[in-house]
N, C-alpha and C. Protein backbone atom coordinates (compact mmCIF):
# COMPACT_ATOMS: atom_id res chain seq x y z
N UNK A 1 5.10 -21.74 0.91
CA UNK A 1 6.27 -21.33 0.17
C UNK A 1 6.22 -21.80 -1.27
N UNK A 2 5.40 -22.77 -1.50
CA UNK A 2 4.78 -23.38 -2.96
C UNK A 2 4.88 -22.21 -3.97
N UNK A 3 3.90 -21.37 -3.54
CA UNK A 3 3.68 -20.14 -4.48
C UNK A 3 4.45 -19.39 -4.74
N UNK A 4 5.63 -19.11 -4.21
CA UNK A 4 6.79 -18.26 -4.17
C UNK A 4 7.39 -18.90 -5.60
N UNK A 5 7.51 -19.78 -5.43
CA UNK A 5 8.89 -20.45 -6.71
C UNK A 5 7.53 -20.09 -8.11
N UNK A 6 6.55 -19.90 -8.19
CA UNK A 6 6.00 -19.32 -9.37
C UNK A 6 6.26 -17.88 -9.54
N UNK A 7 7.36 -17.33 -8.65
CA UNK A 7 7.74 -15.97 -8.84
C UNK A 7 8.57 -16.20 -9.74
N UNK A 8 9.69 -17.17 -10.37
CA UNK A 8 10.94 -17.45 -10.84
C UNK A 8 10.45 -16.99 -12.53
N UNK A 9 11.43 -16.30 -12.80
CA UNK A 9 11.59 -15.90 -14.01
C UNK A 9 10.94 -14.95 -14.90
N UNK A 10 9.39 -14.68 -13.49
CA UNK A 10 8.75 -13.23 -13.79
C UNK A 10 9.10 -11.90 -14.05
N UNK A 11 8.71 -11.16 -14.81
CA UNK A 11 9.23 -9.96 -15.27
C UNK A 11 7.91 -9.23 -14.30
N UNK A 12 8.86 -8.01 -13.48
CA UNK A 12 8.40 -7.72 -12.43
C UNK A 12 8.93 -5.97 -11.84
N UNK A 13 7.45 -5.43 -12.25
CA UNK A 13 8.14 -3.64 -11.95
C UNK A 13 7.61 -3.18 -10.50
N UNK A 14 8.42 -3.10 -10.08
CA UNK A 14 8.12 -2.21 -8.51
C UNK A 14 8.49 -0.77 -8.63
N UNK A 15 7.55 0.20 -8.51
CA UNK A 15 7.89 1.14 -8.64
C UNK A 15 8.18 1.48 -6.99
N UNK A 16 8.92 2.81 -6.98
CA UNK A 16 8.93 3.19 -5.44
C UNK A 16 9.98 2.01 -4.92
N UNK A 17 10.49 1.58 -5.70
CA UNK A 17 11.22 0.57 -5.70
C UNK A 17 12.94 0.54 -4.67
N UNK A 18 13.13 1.91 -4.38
CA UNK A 18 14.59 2.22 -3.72
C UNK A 18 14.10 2.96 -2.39
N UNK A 19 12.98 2.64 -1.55
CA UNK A 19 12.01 3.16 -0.65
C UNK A 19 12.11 1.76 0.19
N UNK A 20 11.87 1.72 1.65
CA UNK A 20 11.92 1.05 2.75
C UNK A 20 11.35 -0.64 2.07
N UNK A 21 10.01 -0.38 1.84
CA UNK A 21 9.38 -1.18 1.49
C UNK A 21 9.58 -2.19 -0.10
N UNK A 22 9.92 -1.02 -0.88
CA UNK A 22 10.43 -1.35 -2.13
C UNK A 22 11.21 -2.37 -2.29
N UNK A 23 12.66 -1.87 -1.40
CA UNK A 23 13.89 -2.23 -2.08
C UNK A 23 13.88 -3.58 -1.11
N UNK A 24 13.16 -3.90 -0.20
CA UNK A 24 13.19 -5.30 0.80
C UNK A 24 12.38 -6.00 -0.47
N UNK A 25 11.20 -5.78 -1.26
CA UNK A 25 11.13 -6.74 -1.82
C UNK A 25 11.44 -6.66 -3.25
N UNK A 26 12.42 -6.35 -3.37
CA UNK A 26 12.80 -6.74 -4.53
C UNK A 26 14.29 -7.73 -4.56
N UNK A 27 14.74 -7.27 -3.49
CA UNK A 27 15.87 -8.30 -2.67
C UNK A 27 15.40 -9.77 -2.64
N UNK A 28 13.65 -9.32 -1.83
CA UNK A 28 13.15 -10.79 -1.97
C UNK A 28 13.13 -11.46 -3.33
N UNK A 29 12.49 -10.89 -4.02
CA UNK A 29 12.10 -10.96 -5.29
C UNK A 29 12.97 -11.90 -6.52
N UNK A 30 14.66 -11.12 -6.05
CA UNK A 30 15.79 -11.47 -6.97
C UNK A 30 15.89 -12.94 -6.38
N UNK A 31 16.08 -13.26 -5.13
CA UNK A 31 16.76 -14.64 -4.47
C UNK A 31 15.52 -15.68 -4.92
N UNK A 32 14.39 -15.01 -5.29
CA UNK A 32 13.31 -16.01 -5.77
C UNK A 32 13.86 -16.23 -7.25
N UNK A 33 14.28 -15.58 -7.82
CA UNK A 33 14.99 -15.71 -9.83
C UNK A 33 14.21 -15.05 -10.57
N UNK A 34 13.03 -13.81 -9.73
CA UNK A 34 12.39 -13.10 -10.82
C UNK A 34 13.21 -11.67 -11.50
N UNK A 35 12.66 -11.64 -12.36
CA UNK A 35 12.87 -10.64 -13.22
C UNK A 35 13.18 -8.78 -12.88
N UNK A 36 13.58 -8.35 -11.84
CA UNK A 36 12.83 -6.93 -11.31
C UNK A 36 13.59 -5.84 -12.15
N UNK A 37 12.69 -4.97 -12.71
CA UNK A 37 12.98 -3.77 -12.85
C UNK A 37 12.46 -2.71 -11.53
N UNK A 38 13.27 -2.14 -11.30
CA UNK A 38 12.84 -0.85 -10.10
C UNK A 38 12.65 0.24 -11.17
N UNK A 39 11.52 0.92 -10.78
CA UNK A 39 11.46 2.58 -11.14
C UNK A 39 11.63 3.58 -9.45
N UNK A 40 11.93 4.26 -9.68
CA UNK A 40 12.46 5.49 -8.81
C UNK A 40 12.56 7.08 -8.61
N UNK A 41 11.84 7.41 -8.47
CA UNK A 41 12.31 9.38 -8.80
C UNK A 41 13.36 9.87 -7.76
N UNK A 42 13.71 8.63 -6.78
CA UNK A 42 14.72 9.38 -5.99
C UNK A 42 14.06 10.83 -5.85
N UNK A 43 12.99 10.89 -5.22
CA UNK A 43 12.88 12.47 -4.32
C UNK A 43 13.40 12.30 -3.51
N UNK A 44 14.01 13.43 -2.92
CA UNK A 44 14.66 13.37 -1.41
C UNK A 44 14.17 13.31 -0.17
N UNK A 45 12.93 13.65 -0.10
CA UNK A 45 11.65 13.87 0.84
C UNK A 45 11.41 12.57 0.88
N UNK A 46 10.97 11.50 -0.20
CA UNK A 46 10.64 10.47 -0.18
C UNK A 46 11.15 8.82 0.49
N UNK A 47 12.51 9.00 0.51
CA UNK A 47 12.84 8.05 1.23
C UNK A 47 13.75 7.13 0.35
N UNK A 48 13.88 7.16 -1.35
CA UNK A 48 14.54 6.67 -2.26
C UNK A 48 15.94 6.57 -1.60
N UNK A 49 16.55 4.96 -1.67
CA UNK A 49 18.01 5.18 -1.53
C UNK A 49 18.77 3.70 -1.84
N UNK A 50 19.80 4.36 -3.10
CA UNK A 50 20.25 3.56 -3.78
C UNK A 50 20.72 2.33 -2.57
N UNK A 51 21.35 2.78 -1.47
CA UNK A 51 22.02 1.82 -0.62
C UNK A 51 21.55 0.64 -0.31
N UNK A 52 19.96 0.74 0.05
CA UNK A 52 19.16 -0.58 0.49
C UNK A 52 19.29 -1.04 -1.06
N UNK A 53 19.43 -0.98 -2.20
CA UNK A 53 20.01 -1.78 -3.42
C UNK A 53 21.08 -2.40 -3.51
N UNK A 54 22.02 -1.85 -2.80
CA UNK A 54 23.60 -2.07 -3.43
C UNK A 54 23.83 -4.13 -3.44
N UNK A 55 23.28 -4.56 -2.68
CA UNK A 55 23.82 -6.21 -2.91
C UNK A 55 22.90 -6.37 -4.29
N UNK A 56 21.83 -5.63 -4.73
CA UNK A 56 21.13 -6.57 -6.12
C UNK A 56 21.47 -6.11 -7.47
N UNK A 57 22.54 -4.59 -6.97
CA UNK A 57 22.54 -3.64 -8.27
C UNK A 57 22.75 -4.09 -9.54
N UNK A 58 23.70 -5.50 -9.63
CA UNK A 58 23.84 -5.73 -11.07
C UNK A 58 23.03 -6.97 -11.83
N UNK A 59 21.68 -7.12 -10.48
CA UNK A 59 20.74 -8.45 -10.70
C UNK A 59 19.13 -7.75 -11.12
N UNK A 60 19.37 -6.51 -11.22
CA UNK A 60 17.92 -5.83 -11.32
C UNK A 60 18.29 -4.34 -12.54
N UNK A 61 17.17 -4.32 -13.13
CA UNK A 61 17.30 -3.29 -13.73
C UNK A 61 17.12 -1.41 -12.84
N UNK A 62 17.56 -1.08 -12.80
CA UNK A 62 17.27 0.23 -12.15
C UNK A 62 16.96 1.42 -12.89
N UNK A 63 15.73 2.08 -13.03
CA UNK A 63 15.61 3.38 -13.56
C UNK A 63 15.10 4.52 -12.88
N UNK A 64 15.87 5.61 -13.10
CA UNK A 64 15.02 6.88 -12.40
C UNK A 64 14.32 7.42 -13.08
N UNK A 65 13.40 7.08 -12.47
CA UNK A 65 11.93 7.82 -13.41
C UNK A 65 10.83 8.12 -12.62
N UNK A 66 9.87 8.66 -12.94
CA UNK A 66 8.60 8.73 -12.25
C UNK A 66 6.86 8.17 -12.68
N UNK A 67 6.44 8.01 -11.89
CA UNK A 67 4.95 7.49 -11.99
C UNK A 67 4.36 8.49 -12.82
N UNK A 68 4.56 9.67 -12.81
CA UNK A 68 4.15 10.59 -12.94
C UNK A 68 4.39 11.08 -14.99
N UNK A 69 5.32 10.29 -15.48
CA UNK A 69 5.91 10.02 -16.92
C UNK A 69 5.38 8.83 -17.65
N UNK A 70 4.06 9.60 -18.04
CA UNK A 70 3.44 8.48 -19.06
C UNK A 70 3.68 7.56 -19.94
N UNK A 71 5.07 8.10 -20.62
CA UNK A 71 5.45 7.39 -21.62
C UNK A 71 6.69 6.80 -20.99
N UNK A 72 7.12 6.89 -20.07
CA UNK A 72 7.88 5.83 -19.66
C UNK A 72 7.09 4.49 -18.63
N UNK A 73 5.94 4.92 -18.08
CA UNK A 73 5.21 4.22 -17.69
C UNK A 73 4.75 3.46 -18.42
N UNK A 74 4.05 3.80 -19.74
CA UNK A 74 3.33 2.64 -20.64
C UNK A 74 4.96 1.98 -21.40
N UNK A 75 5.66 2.37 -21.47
CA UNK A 75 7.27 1.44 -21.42
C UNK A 75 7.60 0.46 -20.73
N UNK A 76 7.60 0.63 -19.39
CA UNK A 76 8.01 -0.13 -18.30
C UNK A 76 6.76 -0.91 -18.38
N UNK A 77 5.35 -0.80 -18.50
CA UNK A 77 4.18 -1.82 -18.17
C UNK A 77 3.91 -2.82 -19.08
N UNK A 78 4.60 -2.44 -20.05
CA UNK A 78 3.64 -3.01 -21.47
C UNK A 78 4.60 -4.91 -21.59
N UNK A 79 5.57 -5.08 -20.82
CA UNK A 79 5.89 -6.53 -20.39
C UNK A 79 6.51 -7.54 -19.24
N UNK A 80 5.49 -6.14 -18.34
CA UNK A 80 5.50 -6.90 -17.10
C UNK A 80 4.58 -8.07 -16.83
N UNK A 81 5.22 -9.14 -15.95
CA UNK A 81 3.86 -9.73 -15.31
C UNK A 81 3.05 -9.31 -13.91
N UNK A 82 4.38 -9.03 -13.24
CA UNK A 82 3.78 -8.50 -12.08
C UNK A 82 3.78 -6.69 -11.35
N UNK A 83 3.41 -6.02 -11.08
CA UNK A 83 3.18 -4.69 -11.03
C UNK A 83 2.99 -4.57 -9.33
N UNK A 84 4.19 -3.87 -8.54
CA UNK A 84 3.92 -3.90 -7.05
C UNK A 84 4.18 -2.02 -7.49
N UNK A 85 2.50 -1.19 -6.83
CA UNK A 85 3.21 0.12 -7.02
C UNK A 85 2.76 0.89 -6.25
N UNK A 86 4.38 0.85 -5.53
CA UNK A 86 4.49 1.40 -3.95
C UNK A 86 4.92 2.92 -4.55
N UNK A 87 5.16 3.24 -5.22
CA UNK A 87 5.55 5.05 -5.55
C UNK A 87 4.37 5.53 -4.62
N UNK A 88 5.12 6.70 -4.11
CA UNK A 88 4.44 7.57 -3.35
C UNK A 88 4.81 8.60 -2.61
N UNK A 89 4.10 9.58 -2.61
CA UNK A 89 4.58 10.78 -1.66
C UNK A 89 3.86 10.60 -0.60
N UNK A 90 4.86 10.30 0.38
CA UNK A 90 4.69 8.99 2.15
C UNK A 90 4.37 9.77 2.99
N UNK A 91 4.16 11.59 3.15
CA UNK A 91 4.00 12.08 4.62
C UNK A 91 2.30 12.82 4.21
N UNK A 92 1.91 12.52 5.53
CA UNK A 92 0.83 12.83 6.01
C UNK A 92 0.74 14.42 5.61
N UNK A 93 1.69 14.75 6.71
CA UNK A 93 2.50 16.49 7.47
C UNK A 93 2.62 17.06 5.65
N UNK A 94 3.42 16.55 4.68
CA UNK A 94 3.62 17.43 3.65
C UNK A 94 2.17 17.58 2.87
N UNK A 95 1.77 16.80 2.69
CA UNK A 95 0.38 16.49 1.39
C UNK A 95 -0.33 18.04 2.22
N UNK A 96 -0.25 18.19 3.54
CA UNK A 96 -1.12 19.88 3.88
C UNK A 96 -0.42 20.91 3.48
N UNK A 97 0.97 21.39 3.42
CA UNK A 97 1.51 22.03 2.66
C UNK A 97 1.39 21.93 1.17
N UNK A 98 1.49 20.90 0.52
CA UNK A 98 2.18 20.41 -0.79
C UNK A 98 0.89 19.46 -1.31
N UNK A 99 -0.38 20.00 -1.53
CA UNK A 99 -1.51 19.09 -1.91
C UNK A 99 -1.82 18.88 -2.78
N UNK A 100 -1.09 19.82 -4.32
CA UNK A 100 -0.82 19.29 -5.49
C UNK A 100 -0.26 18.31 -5.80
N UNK A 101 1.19 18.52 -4.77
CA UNK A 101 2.17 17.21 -5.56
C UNK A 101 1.25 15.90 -4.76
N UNK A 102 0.85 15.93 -3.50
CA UNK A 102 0.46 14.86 -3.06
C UNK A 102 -0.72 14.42 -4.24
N UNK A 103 -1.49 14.81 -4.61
CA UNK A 103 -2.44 14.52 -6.05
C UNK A 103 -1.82 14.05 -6.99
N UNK A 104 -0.92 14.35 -7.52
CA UNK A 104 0.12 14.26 -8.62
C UNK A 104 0.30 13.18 -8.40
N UNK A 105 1.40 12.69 -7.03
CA UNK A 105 1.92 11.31 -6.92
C UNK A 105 0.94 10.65 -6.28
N UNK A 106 0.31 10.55 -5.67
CA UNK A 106 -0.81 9.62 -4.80
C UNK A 106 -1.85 9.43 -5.75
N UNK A 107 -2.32 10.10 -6.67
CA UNK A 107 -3.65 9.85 -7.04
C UNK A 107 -3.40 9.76 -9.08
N UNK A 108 -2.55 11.21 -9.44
CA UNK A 108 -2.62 10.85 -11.04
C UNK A 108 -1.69 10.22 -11.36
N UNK A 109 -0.43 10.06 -10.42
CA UNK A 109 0.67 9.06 -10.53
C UNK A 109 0.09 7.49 -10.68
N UNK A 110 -0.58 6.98 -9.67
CA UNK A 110 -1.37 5.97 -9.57
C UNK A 110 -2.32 5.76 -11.27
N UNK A 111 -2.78 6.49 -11.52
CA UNK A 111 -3.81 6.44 -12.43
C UNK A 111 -2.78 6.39 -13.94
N UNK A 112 -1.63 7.10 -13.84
CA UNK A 112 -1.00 6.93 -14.82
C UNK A 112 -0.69 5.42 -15.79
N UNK A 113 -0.18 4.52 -14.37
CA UNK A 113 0.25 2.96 -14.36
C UNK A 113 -1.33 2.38 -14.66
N UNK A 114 -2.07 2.68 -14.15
CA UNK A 114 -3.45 1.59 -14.19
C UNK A 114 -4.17 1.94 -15.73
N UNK A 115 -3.30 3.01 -15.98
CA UNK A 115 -4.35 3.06 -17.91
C UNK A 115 -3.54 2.99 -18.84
N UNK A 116 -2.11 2.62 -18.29
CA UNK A 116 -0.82 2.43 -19.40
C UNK A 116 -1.73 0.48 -19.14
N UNK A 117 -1.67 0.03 -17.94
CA UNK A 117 -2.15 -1.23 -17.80
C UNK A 117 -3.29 -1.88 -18.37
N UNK A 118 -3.91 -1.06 -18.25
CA UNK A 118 -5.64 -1.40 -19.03
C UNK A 118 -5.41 -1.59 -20.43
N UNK A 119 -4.42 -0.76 -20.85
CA UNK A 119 -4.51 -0.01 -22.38
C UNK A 119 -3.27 -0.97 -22.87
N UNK A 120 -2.14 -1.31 -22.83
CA UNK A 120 -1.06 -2.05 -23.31
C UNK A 120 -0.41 -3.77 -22.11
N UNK A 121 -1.09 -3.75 -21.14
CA UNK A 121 -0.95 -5.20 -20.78
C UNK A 121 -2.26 -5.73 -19.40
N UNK A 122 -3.22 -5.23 -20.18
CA UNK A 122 -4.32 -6.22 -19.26
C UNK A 122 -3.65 -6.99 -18.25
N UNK A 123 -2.75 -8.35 -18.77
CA UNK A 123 -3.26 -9.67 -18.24
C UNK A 123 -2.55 -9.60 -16.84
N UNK A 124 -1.33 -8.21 -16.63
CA UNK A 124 -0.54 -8.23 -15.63
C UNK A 124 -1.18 -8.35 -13.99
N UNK A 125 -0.55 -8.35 -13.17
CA UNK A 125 -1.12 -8.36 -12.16
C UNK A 125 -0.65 -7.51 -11.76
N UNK A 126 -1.10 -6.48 -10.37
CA UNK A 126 -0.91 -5.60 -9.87
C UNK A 126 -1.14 -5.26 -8.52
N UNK A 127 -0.41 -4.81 -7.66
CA UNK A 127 -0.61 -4.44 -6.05
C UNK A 127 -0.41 -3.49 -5.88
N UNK A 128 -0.95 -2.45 -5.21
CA UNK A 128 -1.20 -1.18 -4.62
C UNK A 128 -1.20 -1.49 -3.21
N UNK A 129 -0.04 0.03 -2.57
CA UNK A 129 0.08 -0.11 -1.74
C UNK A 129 -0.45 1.27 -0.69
N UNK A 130 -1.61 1.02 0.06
CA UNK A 130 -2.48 2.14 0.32
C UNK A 130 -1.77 2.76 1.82
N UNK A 131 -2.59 3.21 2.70
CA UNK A 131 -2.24 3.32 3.92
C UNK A 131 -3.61 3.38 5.08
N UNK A 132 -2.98 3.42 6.30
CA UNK A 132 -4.04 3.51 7.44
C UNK A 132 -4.77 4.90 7.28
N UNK A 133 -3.85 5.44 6.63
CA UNK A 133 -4.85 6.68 6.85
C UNK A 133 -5.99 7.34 6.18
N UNK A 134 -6.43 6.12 5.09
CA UNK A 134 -7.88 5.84 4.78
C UNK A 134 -8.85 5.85 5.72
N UNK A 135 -8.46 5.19 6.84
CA UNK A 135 -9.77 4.71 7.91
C UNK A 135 -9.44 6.30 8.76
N UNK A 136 -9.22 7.04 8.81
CA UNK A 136 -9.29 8.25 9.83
C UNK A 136 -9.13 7.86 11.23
N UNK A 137 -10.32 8.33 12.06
CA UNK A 137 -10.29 8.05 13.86
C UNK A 137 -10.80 6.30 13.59
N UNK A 138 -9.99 6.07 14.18
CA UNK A 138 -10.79 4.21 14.14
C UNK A 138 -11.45 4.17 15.30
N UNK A 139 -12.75 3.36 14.89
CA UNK A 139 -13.58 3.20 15.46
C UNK A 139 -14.15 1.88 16.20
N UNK A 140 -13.19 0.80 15.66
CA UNK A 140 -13.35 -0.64 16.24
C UNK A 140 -11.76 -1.11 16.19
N UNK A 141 -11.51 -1.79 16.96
CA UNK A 141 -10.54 -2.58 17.03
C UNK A 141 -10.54 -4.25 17.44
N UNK A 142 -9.88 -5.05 16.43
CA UNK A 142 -9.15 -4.56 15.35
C UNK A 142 -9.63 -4.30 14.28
N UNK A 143 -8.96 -3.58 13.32
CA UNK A 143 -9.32 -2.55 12.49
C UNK A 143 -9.77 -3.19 11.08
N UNK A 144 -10.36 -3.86 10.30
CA UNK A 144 -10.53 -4.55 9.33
C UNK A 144 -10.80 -3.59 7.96
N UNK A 145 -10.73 -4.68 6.53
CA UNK A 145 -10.84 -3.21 5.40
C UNK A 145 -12.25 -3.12 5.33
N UNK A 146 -13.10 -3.66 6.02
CA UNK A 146 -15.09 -3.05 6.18
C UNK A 146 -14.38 -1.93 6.62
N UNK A 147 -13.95 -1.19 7.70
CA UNK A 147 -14.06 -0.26 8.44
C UNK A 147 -14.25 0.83 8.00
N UNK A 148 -15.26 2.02 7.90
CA UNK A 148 -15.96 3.01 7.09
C UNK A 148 -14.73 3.96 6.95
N UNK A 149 -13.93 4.18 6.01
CA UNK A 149 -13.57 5.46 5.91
C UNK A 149 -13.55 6.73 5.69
N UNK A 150 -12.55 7.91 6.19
CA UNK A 150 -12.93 9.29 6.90
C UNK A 150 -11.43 9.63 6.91
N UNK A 151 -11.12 9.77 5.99
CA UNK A 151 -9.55 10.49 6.09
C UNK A 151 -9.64 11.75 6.85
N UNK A 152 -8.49 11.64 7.34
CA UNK A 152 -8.58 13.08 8.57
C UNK A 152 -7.46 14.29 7.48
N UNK A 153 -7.01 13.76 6.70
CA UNK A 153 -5.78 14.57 5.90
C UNK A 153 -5.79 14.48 4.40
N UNK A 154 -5.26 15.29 3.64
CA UNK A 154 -4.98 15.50 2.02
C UNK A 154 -4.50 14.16 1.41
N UNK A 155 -3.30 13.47 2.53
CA UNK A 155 -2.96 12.17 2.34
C UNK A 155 -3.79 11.14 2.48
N UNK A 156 -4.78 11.14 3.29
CA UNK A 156 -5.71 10.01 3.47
C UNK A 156 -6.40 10.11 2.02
N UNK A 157 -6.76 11.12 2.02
CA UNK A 157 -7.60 11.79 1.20
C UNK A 157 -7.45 11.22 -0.45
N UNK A 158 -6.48 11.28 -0.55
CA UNK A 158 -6.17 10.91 -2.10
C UNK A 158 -5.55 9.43 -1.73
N UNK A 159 -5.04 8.77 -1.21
CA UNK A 159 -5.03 7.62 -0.75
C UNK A 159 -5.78 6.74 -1.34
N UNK A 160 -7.52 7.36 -0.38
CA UNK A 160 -8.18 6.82 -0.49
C UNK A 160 -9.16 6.58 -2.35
N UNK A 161 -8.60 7.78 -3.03
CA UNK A 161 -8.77 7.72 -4.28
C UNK A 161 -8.14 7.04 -5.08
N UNK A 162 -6.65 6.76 -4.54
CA UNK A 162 -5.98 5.54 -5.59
C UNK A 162 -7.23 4.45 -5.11
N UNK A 163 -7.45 3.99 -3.97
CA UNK A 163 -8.13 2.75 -3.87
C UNK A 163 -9.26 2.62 -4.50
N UNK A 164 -9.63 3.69 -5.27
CA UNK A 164 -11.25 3.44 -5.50
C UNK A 164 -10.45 3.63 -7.41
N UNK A 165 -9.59 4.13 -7.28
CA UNK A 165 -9.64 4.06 -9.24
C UNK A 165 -8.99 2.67 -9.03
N UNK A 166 -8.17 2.12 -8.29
CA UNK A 166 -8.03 0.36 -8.07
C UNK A 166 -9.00 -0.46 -8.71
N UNK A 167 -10.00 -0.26 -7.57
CA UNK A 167 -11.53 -0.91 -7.85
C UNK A 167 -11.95 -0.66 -8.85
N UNK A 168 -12.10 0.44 -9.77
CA UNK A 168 -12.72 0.58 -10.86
C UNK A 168 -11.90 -0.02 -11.77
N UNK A 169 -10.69 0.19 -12.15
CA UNK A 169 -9.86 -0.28 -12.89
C UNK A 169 -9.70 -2.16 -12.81
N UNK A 170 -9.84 -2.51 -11.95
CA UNK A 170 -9.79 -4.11 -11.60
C UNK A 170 -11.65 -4.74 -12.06
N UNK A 171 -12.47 -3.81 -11.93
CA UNK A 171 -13.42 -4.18 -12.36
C UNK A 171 -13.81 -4.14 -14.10
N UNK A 172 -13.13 -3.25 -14.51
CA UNK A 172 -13.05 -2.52 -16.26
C UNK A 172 -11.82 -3.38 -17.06
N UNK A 173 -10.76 -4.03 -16.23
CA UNK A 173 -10.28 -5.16 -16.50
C UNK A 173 -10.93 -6.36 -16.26
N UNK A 174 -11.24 -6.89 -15.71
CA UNK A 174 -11.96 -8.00 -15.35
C UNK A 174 -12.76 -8.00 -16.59
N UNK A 175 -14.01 -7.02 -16.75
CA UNK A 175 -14.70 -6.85 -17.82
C UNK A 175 -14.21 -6.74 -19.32
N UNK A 176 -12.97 -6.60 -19.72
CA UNK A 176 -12.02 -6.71 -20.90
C UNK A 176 -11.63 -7.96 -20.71
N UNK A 177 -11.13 -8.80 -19.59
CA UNK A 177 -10.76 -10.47 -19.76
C UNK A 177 -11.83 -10.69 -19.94
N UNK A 178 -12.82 -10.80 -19.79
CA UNK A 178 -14.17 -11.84 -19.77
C UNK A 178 -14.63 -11.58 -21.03
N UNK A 179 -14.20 -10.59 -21.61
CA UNK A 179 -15.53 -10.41 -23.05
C UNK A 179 -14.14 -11.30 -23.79
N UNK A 180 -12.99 -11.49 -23.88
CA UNK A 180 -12.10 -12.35 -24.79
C UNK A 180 -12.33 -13.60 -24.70
């Protein structure tokens, strides 16, 4: 629990932020004394909802916006410390209908935040939040991140592409801290 109280007073963007996962930690987040701004597009498909907010509403900044809005992205990044970015278009079932927008938000949404990051606040830290459905049919149990992936869907599919511009991007940073 040591490490927690170095959350206090961090300036801290969760995007996807009014979503299941989001809005629990940013609840956490506030009772620790950090800083949170939420971003949000409130899609309706998505799961956005002001309600899981309502006890932090006047302890957090709230904006509706999207991953997908560059220039509000390199806004919101450029003095954060910490970066949790859960934005996402969450169904498997739609990304086969709807495999643009799933690209859009899963993959250039993602890429939007990681080159506003590279480009106006290096030193931040950042978490991405992927899914199982990188690994496709699993093949060992239990399931570890060695496990070869094989997306079975459009969602795995680009999923699995935020994780790899992750890696590149964490490596092309790394390589910008080290040459300073």
């Amino acid at each position: 629990m040591n490490n927690f109280s170095k959350l206090k007073n961090k300036k801290v963007l969760i995007t996807g932020g009014a979503g299941f996962i989001g809005s629990s930690l940013a609840i956490a987040l506030v009772k620790l004394g950090a800083k949170v701004t939420v971003l949000d597009a409130m899609l309706s498909l998505y799961g956005g909802n002001m309600f899981d907010l309502h006890d932090i509403k006047d302890k957090i900044v709230f904006i509706k916006g999207d991953i997908r809005d560059k220039k509000l992205v390199v806004k919101l990044v450029k003095n954060k410390d910490i970066i949790f970015n859960l934005a996402a278009q969450v169904s498997y079932l739609d990304s086969k209908d709807l495999p643009f927008l799933d690209l859009d938000i899963n993959a250039i949404g993602h890429l939007n935040v990681l080159e506003a990051m590279r480009r106006y606040n290096p030193k931040a830290k950042i978490l991405f939040s992927s899914s199982r459905m990188v690994y496709g049919k699993i093949l060992t149990k239990p399931v570890k991140e060695s496990h070869p992936t094989n997306p079975l869907s459009i969602y795995g599919i680009h999923k699995l592409l935020a994780e790899k511009y992750y890696a590149y991007y964490h490596q092309a940073i790394l390589m910008v801290r080290g040459s300073k």
